[in-house]
C-alpha atoms as a PDB file:
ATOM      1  CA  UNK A   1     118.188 104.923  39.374  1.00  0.00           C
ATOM      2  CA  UNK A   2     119.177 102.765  36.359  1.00  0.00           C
ATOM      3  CA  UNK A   3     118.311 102.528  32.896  1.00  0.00           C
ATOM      4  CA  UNK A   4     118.190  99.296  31.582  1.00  0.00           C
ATOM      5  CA  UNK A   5     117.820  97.559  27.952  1.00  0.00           C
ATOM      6  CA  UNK A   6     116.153  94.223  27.153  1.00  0.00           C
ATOM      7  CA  UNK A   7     119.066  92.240  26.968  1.00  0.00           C
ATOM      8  CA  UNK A   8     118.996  93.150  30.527  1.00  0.00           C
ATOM      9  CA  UNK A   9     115.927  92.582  31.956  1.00  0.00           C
ATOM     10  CA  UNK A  10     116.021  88.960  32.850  1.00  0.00           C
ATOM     11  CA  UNK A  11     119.106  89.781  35.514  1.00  0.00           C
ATOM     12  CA  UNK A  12     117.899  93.220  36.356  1.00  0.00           C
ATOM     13  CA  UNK A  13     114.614  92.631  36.954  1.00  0.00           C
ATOM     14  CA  UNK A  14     113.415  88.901  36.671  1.00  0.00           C
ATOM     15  CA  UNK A  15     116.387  88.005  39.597  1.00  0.00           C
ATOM     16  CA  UNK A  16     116.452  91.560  40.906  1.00  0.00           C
ATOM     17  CA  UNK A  17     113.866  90.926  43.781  1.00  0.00           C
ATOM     18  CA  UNK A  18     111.430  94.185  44.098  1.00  0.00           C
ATOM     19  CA  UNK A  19     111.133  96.173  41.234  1.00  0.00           C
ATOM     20  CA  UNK A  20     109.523  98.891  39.613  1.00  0.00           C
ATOM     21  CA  UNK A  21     109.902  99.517  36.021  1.00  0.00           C
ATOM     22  CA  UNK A  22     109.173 102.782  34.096  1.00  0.00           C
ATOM     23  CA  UNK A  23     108.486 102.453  30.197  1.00  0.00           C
ATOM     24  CA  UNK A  24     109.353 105.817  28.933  1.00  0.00           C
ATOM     25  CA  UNK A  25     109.230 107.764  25.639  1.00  0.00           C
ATOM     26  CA  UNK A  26     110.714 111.101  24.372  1.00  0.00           C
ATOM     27  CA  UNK A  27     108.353 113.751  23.524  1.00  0.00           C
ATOM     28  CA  UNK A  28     105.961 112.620  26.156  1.00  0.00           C
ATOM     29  CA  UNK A  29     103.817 114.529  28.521  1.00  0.00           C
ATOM     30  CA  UNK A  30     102.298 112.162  30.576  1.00  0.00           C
ATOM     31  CA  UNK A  31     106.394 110.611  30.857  1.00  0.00           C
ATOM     32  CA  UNK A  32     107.260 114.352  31.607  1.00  0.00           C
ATOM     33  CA  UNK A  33     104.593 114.807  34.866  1.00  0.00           C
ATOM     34  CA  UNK A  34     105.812 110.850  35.956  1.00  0.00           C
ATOM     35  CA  UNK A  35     109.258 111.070  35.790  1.00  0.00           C
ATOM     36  CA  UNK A  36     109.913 113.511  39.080  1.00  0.00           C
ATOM     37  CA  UNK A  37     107.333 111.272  40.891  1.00  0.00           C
ATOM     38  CA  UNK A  38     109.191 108.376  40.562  1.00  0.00           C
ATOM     39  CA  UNK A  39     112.894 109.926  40.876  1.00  0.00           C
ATOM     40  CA  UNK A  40     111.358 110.840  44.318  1.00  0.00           C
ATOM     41  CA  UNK A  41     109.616 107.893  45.303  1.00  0.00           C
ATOM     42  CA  UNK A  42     113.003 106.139  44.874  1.00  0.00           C
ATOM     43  CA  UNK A  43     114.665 107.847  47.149  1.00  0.00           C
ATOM     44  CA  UNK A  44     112.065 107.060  49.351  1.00  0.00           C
ATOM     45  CA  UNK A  45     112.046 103.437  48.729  1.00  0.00           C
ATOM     46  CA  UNK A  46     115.051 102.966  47.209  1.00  0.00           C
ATOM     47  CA  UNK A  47     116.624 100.891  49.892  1.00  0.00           C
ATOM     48  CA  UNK A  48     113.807  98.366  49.673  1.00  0.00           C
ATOM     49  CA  UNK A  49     112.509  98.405  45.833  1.00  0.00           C
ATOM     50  CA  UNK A  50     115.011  98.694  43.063  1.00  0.00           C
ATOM     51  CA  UNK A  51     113.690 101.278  40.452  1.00  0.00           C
ATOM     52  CA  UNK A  52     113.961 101.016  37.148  1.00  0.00           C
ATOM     53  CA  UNK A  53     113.640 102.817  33.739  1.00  0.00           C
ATOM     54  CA  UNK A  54     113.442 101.775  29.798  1.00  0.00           C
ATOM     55  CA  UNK A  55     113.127 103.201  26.512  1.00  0.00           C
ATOM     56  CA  UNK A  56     110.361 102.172  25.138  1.00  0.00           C
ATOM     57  CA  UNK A  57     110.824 103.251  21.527  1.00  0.00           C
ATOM     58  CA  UNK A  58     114.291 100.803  21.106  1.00  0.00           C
ATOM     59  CA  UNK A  59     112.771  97.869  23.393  1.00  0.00           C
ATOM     60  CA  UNK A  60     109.267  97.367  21.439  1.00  0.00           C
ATOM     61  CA  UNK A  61     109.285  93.664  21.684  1.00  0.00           C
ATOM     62  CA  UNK A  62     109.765  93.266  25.121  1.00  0.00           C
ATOM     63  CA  UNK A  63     106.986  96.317  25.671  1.00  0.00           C
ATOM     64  CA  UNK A  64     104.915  94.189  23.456  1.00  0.00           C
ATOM     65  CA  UNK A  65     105.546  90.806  24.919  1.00  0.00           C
ATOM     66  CA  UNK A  66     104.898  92.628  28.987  1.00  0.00           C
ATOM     67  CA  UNK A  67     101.750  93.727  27.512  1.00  0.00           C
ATOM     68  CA  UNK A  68     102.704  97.456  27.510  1.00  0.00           C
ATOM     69  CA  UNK A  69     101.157  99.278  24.959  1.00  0.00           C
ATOM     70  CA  UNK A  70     101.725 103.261  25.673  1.00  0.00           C
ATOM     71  CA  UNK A  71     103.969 105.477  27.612  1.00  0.00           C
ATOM     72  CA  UNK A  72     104.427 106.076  30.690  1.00  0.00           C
ATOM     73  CA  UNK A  73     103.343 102.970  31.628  1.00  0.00           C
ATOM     74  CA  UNK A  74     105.167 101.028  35.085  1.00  0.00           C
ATOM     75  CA  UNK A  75     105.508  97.234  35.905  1.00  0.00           C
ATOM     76  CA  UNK A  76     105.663  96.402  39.404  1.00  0.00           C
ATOM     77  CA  UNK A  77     107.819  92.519  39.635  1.00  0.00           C
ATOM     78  CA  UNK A  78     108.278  90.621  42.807  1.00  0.00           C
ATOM     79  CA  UNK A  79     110.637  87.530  43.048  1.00  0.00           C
ATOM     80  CA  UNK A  80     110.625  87.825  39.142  1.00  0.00           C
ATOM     81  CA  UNK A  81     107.155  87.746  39.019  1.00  0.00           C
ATOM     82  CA  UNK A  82     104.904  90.465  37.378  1.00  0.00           C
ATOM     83  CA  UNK A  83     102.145  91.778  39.633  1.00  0.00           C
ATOM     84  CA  UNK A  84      98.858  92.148  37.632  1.00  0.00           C
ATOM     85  CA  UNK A  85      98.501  95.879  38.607  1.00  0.00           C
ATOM     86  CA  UNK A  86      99.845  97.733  35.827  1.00  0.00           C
ATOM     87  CA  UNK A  87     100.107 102.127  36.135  1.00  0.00           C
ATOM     88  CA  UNK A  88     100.075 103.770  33.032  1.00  0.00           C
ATOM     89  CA  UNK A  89      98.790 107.578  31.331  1.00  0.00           C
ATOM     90  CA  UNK A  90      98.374 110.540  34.005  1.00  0.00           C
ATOM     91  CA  UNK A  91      99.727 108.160  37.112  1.00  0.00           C
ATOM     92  CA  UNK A  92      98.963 109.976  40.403  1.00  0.00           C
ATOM     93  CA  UNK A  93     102.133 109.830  43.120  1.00  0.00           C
ATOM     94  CA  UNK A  94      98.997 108.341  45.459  1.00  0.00           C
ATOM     95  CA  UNK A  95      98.496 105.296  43.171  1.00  0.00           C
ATOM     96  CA  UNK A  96     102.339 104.530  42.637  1.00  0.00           C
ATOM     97  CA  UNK A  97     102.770 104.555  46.845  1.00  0.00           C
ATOM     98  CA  UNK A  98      99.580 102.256  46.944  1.00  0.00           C
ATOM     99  CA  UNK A  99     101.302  99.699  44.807  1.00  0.00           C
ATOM    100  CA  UNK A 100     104.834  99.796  46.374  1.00  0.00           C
ATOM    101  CA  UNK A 101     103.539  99.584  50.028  1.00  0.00           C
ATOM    102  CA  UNK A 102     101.846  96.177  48.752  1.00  0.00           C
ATOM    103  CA  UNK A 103     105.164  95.082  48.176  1.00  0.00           C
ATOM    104  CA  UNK A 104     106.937  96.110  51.728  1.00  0.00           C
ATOM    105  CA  UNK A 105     106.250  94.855  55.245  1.00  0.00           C
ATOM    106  CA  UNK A 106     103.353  96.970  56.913  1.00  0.00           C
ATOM    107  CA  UNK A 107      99.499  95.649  56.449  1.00  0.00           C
ATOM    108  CA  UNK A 108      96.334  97.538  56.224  1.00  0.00           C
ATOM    109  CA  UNK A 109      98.210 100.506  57.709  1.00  0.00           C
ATOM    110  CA  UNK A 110     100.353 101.115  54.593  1.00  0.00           C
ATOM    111  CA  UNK A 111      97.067 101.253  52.344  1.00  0.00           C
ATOM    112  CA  UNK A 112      95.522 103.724  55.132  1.00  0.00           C
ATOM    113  CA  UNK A 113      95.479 107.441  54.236  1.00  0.00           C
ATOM    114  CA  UNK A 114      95.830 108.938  57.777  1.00  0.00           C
ATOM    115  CA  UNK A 115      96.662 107.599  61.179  1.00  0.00           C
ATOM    116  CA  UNK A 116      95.683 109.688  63.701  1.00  0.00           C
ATOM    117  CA  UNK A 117      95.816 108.293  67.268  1.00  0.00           C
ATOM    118  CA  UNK A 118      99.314 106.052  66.915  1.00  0.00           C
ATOM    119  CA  UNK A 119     101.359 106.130  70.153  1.00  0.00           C
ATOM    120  CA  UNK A 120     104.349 108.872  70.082  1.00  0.00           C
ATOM    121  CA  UNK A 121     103.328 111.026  67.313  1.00  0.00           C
ATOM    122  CA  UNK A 122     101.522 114.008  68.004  1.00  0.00           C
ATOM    123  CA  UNK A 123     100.244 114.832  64.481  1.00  0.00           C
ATOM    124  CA  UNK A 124      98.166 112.802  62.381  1.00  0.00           C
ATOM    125  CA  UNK A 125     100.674 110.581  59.798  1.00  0.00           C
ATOM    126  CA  UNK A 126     100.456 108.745  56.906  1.00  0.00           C
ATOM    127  CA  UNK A 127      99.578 105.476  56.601  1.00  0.00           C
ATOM    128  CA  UNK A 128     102.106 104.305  53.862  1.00  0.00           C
ATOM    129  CA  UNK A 129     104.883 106.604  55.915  1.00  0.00           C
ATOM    130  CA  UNK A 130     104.004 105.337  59.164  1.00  0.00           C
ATOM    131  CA  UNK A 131     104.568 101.491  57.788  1.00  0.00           C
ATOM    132  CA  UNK A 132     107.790 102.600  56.200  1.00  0.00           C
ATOM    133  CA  UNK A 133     109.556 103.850  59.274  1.00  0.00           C
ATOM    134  CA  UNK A 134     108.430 100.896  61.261  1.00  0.00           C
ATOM    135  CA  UNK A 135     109.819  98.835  59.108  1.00  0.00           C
ATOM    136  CA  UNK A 136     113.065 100.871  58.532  1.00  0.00           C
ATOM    137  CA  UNK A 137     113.684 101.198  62.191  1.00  0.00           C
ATOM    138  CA  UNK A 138     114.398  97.996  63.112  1.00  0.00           C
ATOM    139  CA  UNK A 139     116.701  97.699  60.309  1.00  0.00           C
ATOM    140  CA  UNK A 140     119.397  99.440  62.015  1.00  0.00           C
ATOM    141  CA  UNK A 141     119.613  96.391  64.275  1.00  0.00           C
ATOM    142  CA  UNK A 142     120.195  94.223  61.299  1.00  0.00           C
ATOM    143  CA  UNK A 143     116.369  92.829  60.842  1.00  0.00           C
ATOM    144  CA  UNK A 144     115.784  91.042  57.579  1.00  0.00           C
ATOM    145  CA  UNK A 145     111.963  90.732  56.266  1.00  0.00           C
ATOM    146  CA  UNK A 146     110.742  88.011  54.761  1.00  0.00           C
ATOM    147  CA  UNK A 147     106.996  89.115  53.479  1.00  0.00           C
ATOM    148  CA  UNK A 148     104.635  86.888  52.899  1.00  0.00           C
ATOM    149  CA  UNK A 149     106.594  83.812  54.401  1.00  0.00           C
ATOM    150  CA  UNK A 150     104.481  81.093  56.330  1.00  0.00           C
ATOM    151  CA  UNK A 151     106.406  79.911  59.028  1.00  0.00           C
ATOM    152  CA  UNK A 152     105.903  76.040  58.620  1.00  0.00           C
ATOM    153  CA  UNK A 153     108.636  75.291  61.501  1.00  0.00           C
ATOM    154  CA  UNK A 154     110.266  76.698  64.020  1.00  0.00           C
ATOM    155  CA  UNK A 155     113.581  74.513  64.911  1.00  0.00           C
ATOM    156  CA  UNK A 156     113.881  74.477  68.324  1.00  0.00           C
ATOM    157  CA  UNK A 157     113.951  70.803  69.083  1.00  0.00           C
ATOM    158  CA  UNK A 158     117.125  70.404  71.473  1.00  0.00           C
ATOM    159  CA  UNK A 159     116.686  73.582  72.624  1.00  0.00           C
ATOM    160  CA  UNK A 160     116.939  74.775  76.042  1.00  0.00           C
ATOM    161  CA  UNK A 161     115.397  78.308  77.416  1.00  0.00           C
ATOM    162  CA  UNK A 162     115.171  79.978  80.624  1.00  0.00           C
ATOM    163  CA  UNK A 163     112.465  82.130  81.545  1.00  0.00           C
ATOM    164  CA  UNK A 164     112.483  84.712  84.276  1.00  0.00           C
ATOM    165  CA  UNK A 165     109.203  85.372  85.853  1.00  0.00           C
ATOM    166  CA  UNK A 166     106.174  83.700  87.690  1.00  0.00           C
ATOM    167  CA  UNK A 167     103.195  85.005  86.652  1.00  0.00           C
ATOM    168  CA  UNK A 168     100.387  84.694  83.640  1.00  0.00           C
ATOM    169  CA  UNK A 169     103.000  86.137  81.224  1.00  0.00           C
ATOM    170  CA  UNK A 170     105.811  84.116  82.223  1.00  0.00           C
ATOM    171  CA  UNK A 171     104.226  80.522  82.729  1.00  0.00           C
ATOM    172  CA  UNK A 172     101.671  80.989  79.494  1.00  0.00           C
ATOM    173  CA  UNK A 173     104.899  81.822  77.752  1.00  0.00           C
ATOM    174  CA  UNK A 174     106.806  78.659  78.783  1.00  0.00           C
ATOM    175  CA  UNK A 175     104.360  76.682  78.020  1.00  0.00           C
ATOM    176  CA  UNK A 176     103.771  77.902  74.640  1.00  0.00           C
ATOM    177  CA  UNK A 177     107.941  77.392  73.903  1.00  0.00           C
ATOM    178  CA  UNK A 178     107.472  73.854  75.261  1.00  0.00           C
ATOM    179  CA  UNK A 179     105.825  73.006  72.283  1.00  0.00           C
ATOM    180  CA  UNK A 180     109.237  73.683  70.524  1.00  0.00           C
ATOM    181  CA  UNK A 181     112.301  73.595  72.647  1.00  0.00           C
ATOM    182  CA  UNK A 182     113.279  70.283  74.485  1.00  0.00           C
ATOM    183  CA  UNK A 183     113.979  71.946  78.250  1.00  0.00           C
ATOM    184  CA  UNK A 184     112.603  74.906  80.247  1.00  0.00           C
ATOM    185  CA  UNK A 185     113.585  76.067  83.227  1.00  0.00           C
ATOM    186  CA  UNK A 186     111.928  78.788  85.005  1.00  0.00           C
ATOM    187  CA  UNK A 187     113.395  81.038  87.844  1.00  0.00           C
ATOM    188  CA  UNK A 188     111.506  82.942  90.105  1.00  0.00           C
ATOM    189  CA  UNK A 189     112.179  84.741  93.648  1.00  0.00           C
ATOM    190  CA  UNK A 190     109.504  83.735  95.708  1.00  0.00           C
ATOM    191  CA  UNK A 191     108.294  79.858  97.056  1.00  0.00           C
ATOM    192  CA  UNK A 192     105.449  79.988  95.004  1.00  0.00           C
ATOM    193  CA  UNK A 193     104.123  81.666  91.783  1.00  0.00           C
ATOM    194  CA  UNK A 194     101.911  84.316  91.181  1.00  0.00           C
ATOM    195  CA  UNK A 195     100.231  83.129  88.127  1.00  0.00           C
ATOM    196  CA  UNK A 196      96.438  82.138  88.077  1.00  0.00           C
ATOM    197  CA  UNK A 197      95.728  78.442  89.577  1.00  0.00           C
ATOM    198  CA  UNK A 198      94.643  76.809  85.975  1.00  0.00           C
ATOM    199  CA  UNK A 199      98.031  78.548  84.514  1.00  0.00           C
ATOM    200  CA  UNK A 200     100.379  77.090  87.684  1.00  0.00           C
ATOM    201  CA  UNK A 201      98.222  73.094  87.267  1.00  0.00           C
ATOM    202  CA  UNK A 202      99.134  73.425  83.355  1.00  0.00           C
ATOM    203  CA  UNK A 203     102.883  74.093  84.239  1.00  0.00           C
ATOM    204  CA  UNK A 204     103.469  71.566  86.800  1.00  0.00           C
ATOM    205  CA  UNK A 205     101.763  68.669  85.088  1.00  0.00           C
ATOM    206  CA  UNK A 206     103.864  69.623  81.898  1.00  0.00           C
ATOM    207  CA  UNK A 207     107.207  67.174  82.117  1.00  0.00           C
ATOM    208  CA  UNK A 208     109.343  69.619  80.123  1.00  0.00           C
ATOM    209  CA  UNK A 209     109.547  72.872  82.389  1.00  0.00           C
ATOM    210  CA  UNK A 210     111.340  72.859  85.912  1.00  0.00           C
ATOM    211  CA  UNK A 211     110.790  76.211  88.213  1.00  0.00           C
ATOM    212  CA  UNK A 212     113.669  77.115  90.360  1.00  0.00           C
ATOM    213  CA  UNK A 213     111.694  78.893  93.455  1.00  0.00           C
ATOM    214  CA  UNK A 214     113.843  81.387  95.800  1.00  0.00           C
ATOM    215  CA  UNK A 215     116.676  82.172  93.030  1.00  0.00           C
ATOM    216  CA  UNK A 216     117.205  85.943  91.256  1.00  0.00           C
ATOM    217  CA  UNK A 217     119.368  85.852  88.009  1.00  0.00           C
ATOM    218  CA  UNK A 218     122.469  87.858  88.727  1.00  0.00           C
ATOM    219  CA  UNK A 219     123.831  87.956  85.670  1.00  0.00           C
ATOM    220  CA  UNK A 220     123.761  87.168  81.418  1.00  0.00           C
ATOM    221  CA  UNK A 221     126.936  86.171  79.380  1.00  0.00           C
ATOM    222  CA  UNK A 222     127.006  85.522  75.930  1.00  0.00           C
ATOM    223  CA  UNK A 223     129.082  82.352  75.504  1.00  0.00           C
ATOM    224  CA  UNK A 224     129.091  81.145  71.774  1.00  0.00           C
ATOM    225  CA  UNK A 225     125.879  80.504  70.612  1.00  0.00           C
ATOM    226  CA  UNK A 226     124.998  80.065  74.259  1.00  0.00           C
ATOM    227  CA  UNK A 227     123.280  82.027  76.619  1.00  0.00           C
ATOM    228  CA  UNK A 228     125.032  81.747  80.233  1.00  0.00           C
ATOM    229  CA  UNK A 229     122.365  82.791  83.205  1.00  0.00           C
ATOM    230  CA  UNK A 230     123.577  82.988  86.120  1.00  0.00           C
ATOM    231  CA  UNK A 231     121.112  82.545  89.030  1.00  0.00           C
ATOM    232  CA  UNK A 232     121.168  82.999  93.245  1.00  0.00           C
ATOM    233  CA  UNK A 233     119.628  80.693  95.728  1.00  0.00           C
ATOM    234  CA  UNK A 234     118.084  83.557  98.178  1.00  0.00           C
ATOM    235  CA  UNK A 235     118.159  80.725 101.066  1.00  0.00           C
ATOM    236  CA  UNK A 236     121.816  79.432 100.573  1.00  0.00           C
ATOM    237  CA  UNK A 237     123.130  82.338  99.111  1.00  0.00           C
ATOM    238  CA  UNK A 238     124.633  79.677  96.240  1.00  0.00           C
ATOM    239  CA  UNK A 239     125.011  80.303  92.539  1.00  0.00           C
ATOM    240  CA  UNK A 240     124.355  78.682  89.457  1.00  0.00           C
ATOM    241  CA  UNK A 241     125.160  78.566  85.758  1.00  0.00           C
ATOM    242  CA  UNK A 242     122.304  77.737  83.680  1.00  0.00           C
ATOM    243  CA  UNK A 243     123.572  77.098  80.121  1.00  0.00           C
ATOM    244  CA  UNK A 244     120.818  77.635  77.391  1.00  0.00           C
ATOM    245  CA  UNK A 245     119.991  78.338  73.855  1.00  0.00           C
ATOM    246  CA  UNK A 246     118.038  81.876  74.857  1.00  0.00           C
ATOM    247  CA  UNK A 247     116.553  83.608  77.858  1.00  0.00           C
ATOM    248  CA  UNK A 248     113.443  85.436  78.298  1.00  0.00           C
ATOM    249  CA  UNK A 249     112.646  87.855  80.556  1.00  0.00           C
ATOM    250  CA  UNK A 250     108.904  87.654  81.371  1.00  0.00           C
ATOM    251  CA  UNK A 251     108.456  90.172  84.715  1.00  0.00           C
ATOM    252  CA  UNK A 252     106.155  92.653  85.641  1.00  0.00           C
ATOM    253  CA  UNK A 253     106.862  96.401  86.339  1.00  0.00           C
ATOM    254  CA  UNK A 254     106.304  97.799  89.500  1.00  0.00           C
ATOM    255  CA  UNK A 255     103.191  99.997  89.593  1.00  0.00           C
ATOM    256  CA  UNK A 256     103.990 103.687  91.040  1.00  0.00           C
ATOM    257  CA  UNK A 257     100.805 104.494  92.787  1.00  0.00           C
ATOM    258  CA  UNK A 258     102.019 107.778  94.719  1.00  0.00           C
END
């Protein structure tokens, strides 16, 4: 955790992405009760929200111009923008996580105080820890968030994907990337697919997607920025390269019913 002046504050916090910043003072009790809070809560959050502290007492006109009038009192920025919420007096741990999951990835469930029924956890958790791990987990395989972000385009125009599979999953999903990529070609193992009849009329009478019946893949190479599939013909026992921008894997499991 830092300590920062005002001559600071426009690189530190105005172009320093997520922050929270304490305004402190010296002989202060309700500073006092804070300050363990939020030494804790940025270890907790650290990695996501950069935490921040100031004396209050030497950096009056910047207190004054933020609107801060009283100690302990935190600013929560975004993108260099201040967020309207401002914590200040006898600040509960509770309200300070309530603010910082609005900042992170996570929803409703951040803001919720108790999940008790989520899949692989056999105790009750806690909303706002709950949507911090899921969003830390996937982080280890190099995820980057971008919160609040409209997607206004997804650039897939040249683009050419192969999708394993032949039922609902598998030919709603090819249709749906049609929309985007330029070339689709489906493989499947059997002469005829298993999807529903108004799923297989959509798929045939759509010019962009061709469905290679009888062929398994046997294998996927990463070539480049290319995705190398490598399929069977289950008649002629012939293979072939299909060279594409991605491949999906849209199968069923096999139910055990014994």
């Amino acid at each position: 955790m830092k300590e920062i002046t005002s001559a600071e504050f426009e690189t530190e916090v105005l172009a320093g992405g997520k922050v929270v910043l304490d305004f402190y003072s010296t002989e202060c009790p309700p500073c006092e009760a804070v300050a363990p809070k939020f030494e804790g809560l940025a270890k907790l959050y650290g990695n996501d929200i950069k935490f921040l502290k100031i004396f209050r007492q030497q950096n009056r006109e910047l207190a004054t111009t933020l609107g801060v009038k009283s100690s302990t009192t935190l600013l929560f920025f975004d993108g260099g923008v201040q967020s309207p919420v401002t914590l200040s007096g006898g600040i509960k741990r509770s309200d300070i996580i309530r603010q910082l999951d609005t900042m992170l990835p996570g929803g409703q469930v951040s803001t919720t105080h108790e999940v008790s029924n989520y899949p692989g956890f056999i105790e009750p958790q806690p909303g706002y820890m709950l949507s911090h791990n899921m969003s830390e987990q996937p982080k280890l395989c190099g995820t980057v968030y971008k919160v609040a972000v409209d997607v206004s385009m997804i650039d897939l125009v040249k683009k050419e994907v192969v999708v394993i599979g032949s039922g609902n999953s598998a030919v709603e999903e090819a249709d749906f990337i049609s929309r985007f990529a330029s070339k689709i070609t489906m493989v499947h193992q059997f002469d005829a697919l298993t999807a529903n009849k108004q799923a297989k009329e959509k798929l045939f009478a759509n010019p962009k997607i061709d469905v290679l019946f009888s062929h398994e893949p046997r294998s996927f190479v990463r070539d480049g920025n290319m995705m190398i599939t490598e399929v069977e013909d289950l008649k002629t026992k012939t293979r072939t390269r299909l060279s594409g921008d991605g491949t999906i894997a849209a199968i069923a499991i096999a139910k055990e019913l014994n």
